[in-house]
Protein backbone atom coordinates (compact mmCIF):
# COMPACT_ATOMS: atom_id res chain seq x y z
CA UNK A 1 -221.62 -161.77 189.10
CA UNK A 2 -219.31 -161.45 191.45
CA UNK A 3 -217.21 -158.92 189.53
CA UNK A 4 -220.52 -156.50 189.82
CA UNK A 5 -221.12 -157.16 192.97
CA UNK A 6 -217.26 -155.36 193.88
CA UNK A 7 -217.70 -152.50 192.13
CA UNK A 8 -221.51 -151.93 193.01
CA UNK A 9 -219.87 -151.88 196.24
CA UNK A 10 -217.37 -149.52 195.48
CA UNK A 11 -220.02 -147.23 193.65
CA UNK A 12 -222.44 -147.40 196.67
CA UNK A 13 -219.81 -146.81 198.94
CA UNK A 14 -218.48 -143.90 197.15
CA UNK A 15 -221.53 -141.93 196.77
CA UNK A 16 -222.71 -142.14 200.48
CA UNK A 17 -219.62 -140.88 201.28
CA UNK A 18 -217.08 -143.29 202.01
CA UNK A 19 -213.68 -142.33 201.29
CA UNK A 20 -212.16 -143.77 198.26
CA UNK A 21 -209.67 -145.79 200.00
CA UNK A 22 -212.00 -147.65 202.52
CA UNK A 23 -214.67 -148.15 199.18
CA UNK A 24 -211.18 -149.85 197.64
CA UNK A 25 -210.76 -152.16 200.12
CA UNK A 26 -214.66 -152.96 200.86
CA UNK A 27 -214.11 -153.93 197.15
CA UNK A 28 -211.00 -156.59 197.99
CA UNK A 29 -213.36 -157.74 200.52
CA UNK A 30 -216.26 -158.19 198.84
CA UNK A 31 -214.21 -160.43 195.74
CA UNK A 32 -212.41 -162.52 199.32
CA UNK A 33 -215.85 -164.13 199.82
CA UNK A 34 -217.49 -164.14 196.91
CA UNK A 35 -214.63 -166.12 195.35
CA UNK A 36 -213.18 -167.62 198.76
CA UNK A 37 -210.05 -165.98 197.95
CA UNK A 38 -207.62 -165.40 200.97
CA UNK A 39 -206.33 -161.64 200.43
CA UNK A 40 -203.48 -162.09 202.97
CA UNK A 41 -201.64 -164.24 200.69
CA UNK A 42 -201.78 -161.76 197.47
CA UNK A 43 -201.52 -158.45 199.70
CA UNK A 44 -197.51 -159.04 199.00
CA UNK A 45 -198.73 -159.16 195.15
CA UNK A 46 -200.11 -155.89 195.74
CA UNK A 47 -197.11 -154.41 197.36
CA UNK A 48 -194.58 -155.51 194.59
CA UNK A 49 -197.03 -154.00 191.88
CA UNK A 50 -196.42 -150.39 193.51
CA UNK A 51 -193.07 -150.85 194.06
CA UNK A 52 -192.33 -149.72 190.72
CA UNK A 53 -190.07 -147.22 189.60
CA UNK A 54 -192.48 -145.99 186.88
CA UNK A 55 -194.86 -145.04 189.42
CA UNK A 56 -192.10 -142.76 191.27
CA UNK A 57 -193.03 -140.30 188.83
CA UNK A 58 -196.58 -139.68 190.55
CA UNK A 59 -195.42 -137.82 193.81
CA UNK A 60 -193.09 -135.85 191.60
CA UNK A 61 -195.36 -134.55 188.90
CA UNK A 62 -197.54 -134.10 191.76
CA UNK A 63 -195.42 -132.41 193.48
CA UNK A 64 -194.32 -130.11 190.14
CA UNK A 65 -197.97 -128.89 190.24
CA UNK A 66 -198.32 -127.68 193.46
CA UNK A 67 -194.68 -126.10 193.21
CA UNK A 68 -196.20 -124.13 190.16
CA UNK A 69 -199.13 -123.02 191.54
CA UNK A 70 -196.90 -121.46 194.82
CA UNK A 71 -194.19 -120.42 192.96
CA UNK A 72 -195.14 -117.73 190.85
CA UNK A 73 -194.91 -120.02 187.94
CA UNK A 74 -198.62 -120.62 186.46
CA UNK A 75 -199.11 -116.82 187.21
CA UNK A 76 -196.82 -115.88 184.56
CA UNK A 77 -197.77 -118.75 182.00
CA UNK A 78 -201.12 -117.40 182.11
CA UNK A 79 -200.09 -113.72 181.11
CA UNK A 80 -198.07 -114.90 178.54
CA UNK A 81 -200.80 -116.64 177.14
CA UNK A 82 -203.34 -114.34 177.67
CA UNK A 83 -200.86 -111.77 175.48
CA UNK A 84 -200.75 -113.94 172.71
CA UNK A 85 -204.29 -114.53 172.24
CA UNK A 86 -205.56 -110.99 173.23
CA UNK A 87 -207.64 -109.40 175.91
CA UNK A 88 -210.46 -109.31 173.44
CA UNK A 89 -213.56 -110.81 174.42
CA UNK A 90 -213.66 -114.36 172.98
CA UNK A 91 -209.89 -114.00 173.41
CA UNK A 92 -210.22 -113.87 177.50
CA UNK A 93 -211.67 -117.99 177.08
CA UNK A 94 -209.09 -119.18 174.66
CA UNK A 95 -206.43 -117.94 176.81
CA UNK A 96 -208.27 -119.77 179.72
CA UNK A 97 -208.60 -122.65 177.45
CA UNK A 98 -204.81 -122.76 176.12
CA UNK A 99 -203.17 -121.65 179.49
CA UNK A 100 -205.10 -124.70 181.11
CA UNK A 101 -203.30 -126.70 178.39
CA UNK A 102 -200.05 -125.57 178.27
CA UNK A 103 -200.43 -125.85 182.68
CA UNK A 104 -201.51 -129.60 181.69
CA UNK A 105 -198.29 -129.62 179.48
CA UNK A 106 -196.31 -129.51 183.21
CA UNK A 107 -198.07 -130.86 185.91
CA UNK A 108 -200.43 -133.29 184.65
CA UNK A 109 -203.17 -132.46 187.55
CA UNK A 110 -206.68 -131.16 187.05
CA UNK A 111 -207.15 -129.53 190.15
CA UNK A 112 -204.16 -127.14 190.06
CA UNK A 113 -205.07 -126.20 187.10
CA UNK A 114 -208.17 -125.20 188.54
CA UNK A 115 -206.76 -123.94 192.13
CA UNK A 116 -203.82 -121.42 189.80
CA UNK A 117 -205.93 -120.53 186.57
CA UNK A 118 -209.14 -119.87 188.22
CA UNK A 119 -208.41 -117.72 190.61
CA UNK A 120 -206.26 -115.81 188.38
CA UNK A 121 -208.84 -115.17 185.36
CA UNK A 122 -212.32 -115.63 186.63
CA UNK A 123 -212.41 -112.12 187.95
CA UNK A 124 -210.98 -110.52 184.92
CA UNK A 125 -213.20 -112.15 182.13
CA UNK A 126 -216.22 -111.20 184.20
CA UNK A 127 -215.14 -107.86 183.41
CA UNK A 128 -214.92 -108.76 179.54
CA UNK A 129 -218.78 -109.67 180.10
CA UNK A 130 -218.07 -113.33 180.80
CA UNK A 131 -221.02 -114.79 183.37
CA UNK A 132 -219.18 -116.60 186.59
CA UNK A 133 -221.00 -119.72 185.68
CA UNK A 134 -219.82 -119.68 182.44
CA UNK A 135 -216.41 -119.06 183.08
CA UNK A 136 -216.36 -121.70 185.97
CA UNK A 137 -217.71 -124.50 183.30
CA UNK A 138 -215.23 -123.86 180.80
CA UNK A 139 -212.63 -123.99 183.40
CA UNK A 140 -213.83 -127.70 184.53
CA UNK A 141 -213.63 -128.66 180.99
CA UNK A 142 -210.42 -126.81 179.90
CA UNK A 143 -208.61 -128.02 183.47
CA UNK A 144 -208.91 -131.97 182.60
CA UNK A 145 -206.04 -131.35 179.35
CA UNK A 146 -203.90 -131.72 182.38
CA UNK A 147 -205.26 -135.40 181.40
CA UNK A 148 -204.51 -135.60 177.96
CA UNK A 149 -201.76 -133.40 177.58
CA UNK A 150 -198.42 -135.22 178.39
CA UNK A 151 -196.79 -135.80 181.31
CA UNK A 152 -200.15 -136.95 182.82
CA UNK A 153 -200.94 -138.60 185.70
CA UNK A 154 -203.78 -140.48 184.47
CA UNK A 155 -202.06 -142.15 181.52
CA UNK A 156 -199.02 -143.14 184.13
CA UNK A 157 -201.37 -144.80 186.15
CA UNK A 158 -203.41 -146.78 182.84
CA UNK A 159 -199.53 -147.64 181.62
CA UNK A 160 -199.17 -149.13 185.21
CA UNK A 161 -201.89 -150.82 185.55
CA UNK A 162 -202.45 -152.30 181.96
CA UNK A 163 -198.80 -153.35 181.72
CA UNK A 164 -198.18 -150.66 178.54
CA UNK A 165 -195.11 -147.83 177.64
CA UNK A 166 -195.64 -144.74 179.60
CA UNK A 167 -194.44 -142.67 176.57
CA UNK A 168 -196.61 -144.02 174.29
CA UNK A 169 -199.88 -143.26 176.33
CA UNK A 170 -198.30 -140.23 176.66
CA UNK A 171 -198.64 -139.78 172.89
CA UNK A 172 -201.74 -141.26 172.21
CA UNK A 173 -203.46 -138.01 173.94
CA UNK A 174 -201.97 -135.41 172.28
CA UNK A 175 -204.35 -135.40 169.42
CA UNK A 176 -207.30 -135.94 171.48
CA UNK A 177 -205.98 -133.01 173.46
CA UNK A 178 -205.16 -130.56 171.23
CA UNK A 179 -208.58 -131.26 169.48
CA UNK A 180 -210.31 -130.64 172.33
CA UNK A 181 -208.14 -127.38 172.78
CA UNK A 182 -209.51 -125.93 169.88
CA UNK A 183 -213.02 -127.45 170.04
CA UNK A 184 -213.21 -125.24 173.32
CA UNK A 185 -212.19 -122.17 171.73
CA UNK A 186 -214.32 -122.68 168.83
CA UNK A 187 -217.18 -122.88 171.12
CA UNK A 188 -216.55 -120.25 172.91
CA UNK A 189 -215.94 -118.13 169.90
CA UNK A 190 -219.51 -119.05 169.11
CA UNK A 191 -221.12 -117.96 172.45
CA UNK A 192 -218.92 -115.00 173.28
CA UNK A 193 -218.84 -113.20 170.19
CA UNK A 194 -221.58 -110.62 170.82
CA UNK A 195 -221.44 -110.18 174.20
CA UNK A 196 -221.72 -107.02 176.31
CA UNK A 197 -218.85 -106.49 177.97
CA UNK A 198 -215.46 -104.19 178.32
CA UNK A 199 -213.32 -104.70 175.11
CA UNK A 200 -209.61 -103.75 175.31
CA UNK A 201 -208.10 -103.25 171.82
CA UNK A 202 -204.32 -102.83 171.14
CA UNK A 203 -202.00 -101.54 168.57
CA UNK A 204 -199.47 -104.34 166.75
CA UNK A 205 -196.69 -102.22 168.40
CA UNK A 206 -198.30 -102.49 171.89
CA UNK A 207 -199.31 -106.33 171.70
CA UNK A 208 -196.04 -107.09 170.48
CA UNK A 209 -193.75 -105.23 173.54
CA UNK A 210 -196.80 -107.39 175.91
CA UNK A 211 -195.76 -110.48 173.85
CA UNK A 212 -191.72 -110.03 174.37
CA UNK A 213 -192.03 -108.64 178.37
CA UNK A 214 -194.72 -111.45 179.41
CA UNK A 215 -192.55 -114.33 177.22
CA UNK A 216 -189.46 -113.15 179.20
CA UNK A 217 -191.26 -113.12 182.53
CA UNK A 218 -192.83 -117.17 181.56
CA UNK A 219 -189.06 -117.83 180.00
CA UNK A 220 -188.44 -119.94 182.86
CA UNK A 221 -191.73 -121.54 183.58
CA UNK A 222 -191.78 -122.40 179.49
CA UNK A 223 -188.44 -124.06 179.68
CA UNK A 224 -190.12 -126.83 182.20
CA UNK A 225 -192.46 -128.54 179.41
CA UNK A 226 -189.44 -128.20 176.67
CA UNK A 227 -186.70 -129.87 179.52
CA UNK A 228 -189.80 -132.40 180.48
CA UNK A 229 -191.18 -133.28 177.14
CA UNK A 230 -187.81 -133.22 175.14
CA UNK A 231 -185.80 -135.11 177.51
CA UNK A 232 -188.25 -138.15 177.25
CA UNK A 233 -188.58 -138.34 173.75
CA UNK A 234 -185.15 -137.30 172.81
CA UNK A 235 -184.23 -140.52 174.51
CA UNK A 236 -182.31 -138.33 177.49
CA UNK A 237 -184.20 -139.35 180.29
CA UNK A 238 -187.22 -141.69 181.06
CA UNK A 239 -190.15 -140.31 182.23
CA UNK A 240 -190.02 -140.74 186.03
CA UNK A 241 -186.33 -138.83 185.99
CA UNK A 242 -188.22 -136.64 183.71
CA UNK A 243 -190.31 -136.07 187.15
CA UNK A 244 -187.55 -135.40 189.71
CA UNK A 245 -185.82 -132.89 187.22
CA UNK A 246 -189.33 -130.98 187.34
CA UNK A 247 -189.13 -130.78 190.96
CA UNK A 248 -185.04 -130.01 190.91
CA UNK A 249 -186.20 -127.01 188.23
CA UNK A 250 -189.01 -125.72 189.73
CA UNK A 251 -188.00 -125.28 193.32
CA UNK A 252 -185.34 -122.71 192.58
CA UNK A 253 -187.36 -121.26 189.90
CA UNK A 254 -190.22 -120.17 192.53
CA UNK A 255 -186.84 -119.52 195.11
CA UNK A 256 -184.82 -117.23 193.24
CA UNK A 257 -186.31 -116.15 190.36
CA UNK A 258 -189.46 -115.50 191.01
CA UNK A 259 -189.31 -115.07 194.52
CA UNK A 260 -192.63 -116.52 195.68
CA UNK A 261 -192.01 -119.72 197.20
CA UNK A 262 -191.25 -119.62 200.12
CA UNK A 263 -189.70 -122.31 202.43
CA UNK A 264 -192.64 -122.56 204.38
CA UNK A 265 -194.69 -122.76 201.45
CA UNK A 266 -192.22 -125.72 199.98
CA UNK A 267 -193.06 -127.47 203.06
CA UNK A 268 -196.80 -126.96 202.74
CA UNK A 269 -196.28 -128.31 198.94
CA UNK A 270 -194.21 -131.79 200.22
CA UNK A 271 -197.27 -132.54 202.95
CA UNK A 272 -199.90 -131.98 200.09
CA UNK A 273 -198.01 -133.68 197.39
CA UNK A 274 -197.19 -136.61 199.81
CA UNK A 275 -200.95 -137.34 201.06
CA UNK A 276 -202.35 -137.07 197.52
CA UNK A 277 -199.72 -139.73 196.48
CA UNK A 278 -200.55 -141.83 199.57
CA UNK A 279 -204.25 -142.27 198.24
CA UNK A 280 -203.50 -142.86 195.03
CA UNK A 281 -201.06 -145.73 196.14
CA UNK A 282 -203.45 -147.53 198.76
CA UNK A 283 -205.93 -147.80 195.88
CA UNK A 284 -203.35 -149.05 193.56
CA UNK A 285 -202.66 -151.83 195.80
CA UNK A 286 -206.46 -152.42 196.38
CA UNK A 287 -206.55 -152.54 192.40
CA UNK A 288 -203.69 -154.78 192.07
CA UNK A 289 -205.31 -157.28 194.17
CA UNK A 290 -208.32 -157.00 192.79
CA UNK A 291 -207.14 -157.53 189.29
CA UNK A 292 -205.43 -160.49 190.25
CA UNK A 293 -208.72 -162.14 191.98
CA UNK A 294 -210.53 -161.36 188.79
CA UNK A 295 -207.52 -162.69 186.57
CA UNK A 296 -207.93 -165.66 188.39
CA UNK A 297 -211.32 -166.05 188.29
CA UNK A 298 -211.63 -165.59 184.56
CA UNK A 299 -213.69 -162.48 184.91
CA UNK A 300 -212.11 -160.67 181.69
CA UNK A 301 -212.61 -163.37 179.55
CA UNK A 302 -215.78 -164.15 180.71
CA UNK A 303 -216.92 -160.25 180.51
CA UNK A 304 -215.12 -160.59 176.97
CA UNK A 305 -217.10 -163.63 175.50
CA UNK A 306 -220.72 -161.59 176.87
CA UNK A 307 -220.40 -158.32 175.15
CA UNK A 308 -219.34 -160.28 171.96
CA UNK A 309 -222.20 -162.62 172.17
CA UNK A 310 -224.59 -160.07 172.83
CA UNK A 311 -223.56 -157.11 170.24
CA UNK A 312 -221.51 -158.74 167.55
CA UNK A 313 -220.60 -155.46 165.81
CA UNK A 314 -217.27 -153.63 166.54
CA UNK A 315 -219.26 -150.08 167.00
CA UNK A 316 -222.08 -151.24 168.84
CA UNK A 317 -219.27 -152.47 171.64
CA UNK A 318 -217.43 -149.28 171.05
CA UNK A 319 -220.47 -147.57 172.00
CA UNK A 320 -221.07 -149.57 175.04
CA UNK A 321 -217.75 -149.29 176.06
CA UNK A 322 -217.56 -145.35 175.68
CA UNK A 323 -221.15 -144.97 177.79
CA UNK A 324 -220.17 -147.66 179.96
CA UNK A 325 -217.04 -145.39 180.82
CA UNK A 326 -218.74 -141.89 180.87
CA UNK A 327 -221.50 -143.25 183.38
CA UNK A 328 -218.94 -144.45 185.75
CA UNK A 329 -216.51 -141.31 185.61
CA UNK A 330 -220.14 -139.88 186.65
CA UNK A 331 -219.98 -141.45 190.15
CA UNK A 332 -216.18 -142.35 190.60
CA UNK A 333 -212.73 -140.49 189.99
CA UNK A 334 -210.61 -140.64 187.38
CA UNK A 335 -207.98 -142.22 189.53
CA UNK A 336 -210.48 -144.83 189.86
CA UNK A 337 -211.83 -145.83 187.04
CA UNK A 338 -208.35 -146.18 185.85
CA UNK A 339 -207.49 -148.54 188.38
CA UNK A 340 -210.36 -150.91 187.69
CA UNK A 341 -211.89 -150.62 184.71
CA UNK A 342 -209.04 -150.36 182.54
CA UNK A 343 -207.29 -153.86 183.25
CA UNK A 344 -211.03 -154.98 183.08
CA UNK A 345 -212.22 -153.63 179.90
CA UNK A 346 -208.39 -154.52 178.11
CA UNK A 347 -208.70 -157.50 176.87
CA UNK A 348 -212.58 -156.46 175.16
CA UNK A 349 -210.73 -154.30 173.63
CA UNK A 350 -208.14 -156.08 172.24
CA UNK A 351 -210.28 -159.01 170.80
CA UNK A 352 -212.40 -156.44 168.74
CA UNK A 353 -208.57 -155.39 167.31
CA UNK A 354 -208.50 -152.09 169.42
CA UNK A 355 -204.77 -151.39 170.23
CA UNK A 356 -203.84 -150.35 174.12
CA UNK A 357 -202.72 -147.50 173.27
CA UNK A 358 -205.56 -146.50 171.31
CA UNK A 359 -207.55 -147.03 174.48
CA UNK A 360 -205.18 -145.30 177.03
CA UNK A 361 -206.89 -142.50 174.52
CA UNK A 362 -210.28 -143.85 174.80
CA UNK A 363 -209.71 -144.29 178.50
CA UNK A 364 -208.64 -140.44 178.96
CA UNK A 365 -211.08 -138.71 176.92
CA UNK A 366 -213.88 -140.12 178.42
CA UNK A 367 -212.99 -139.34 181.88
CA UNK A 368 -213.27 -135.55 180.52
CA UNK A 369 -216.43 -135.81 180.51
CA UNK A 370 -216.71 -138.11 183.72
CA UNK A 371 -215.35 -135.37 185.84
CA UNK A 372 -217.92 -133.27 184.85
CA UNK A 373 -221.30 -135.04 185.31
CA UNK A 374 -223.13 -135.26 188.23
CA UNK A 375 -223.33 -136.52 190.97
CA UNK A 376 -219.85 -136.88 192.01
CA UNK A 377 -217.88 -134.23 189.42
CA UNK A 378 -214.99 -133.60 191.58
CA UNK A 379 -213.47 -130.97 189.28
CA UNK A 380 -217.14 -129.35 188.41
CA UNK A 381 -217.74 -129.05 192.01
CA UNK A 382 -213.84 -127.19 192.63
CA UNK A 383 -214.19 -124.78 189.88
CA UNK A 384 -217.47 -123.97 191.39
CA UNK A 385 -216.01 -123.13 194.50
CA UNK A 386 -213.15 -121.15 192.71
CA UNK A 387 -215.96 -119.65 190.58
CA UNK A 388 -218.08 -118.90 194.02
CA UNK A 389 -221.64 -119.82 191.59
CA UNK A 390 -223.98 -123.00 192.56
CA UNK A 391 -223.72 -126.18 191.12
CA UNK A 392 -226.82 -125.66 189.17
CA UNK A 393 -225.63 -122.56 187.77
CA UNK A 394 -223.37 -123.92 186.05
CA UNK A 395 -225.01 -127.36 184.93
CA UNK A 396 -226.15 -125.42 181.36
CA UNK A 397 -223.19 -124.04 180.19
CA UNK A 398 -221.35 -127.43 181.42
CA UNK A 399 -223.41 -129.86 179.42
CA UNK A 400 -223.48 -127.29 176.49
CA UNK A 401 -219.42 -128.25 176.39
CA UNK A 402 -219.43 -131.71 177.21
CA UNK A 403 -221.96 -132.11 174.24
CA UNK A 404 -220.49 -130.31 172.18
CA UNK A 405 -216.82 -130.47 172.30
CA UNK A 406 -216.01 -133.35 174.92
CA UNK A 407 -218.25 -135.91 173.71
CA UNK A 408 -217.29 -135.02 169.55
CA UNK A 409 -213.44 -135.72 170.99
CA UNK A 410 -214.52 -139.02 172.13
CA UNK A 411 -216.49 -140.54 169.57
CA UNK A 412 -213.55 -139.42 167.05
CA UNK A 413 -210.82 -140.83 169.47
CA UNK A 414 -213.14 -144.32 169.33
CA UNK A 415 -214.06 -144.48 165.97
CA UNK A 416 -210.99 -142.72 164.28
CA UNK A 417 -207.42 -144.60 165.27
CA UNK A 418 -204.87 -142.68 163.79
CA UNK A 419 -205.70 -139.35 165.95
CA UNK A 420 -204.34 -141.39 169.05
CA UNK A 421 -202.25 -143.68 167.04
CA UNK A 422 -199.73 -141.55 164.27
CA UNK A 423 -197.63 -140.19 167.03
CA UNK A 424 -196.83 -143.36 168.94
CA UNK A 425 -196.35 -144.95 165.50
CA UNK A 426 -194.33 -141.85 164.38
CA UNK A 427 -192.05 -142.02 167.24
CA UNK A 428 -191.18 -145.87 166.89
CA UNK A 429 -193.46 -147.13 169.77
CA UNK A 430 -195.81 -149.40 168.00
């Protein structure tokens, strides 16, 4: 009881407007009396949890994103993926689609994905005869492979916090991810087909010189995912140097070559890099604490023993789980849900003979469609803005995605373990 009463807190808090942080620690607070608990003596519980050197990879992948989006880099990854699939008309979305993955592929954030891509391509594909309120829903969904496509920031924080191998959660998305990738472009396929619109059509010879000048122009920005992704699982570096050699790369990359990051602009990446970190750290420590007051007070096991008493069939808790997951990414971040539902949910898991890793999968693919449901959808809401279309406007062709595509992902990451599992087996990490 006490348990809900926290994060009813938290979710009250959150939608009248509190900031995440404060809701966090009205959380703590909240478990302190219920349970008579006295916080000051497992604050320092909560400081040695974040003082980790795994989670010294947040700032910096951070950090790599914003570099990207200042630097000139994400420019050029989007016109070298935009020449690969075409400027026809359902072509315009699937570069959208795959540039937002192959931008997940470096920085691991949702919003620059949103802040670099949309404001590159929403003008341009309402030329191909692509509606603004379309465009901005399949950005919202297409931005959040920055989730499931490694290095991500949300599967750091679920290896943190559940005690598992970054690498492996790393892993355990790629399928979900690149399903989703072409689920999207499918779709879109489907809708975009016979549209009015402008229609630019190009010779071999002609799509092949765009092909070899636009891959030479992304050279550099490409190398960053091969240096990043190869180094970890080549057994060169661990994930959080993996991090700082992304910043070392990409600084002099938007420096020198391609001359669009500037210093003051470096500086104006360190201050937003460093307060987005500083959130995400005060609620870690909030979680931490929290965790630990409902470790204590047996509120896992006791969660555990209910949901088995009450549906005694694997899928029927699957189920419960996955809703239970999508209606809370409704009305908190993914950062959050993370953070407290995750250590929560765990050991559920684990007695029905779901593996961590499968649910660092389960976990991610949910908060796709999380992100995207009202009230709170933080990312909905920014590719709105990006889009310049209402929130309404662009409810339809949202849910017609989520439905369709996000939701499919899901239920086939749940129910079907070997799309989140091969690779981490593959690779020697279960």
């Amino acid at each position: 009881m006490g348990a809900l009463l926290a994060i009813g807190a938290v979710i009250v808090l959150m939608m009248v407007g509190v900031p995440v942080v404060y809701s966090f620690a009205a959380m703590t607070l909240v478990l302190s009396i219920v349970y008579d608990v006295d916080v000051s003596s497992l604050m320092t519980t909560g400081f040695w949890s974040v003082n980790s050197i795994i989670l010294l990879a947040l700032p910096l992948f951070v950090m790599t994103g914003y570099l990207m989006q200042a630097g000139g880099m994400a420019s050029r990854l989007v016109h070298f993926v935009e020449s690969l699939v075409g400027k026809s008309r359902t072509g315009m979305g699937s570069s959208m689609v795959m540039a937002c993955g192959v931008f997940g592929a470096i920085s691991g954030t949702a919003s620059a994905a949103v802040a670099s891509i949309g404001t590159i391509m929403i003008g341009p594909m309402e030329k191909h005869g692509y509606k603004r309120e379309y465009t901005s829903a399949l950005l919202g969904i297409s931005s959040l492979l920055g989730l499931l496509i490694p290095p991500s920031l949300t599967m750091i924080l679920y290896a943190v916090v559940t005690r598992q191998s970054v690498a492996a959660c790393f892993l355990a998305t790629i399928g979900p991810g690149i399903l989703l990738i072409i689920m999207l472009c499918l779709l879109n396929w489907i809708k975009m087909r016979n549209a009015p619109g402008e229609v630019v059509k190009m010779t071999f010879k002609e799509r092949t010189d765009l092909i070899s000048k636009n891959f030479w122009k992304a050279m550099p920005a490409l190398m960053l995912p091969v240096i990043i992704l190869g180094g970890i699982y080549g057994g060169v570096f661990t994930p959080t140097e993996a991090a700082a050699i992304a910043v070392v790369y990409a600084i002099p990359v938007g420096l020198f070559v391609y001359r669009e990051l500037s210093f003051k602009d470096l500086a104006r990446c360190l201050v937003s890099a460093a307060a987005t970190t500083g959130v995400i750290m005060v609620i870690l420590v909030f979680s931490f604490v929290s965790s630990r007051i409902f470790t204590f007070e047996r509120v896992p096991q006791e969660l555990t023993e209910l949901l088995m008493e009450t549906f005694q069939n694997k899928i029927l808790i699957l189920l419960v789980v996955n809703i239970f997951l999508i209606l809370l990414g409704m009305i908190m971040d993914d950062v959050s849900v993370v953070a407290i539902i995750s250590p929560l949910l765990l050991p559920v898991m684990v007695n029905i003979g779901v593996d961590p890793i499968q649910f660092a999968a389960i976990v991610g693919t949910s908060v796709v469609i999380g992100c995207n449901s009202p009230p709170m959808a933080p990312i909905l809401f920014m590719t709105c803005r990006i889009g310049k279309v209402g929130m309404s406007q662009v409810m339809k062709p949202a849910l017609f995605f989520m439905f369709f595509a996000a939701l499919p992902v899901m239920l086939v990451t749940t129910y079907w373990p070997p799309l989140a599992l091969y690779l981490p087996k593959l690779f020697g990490y279960l």
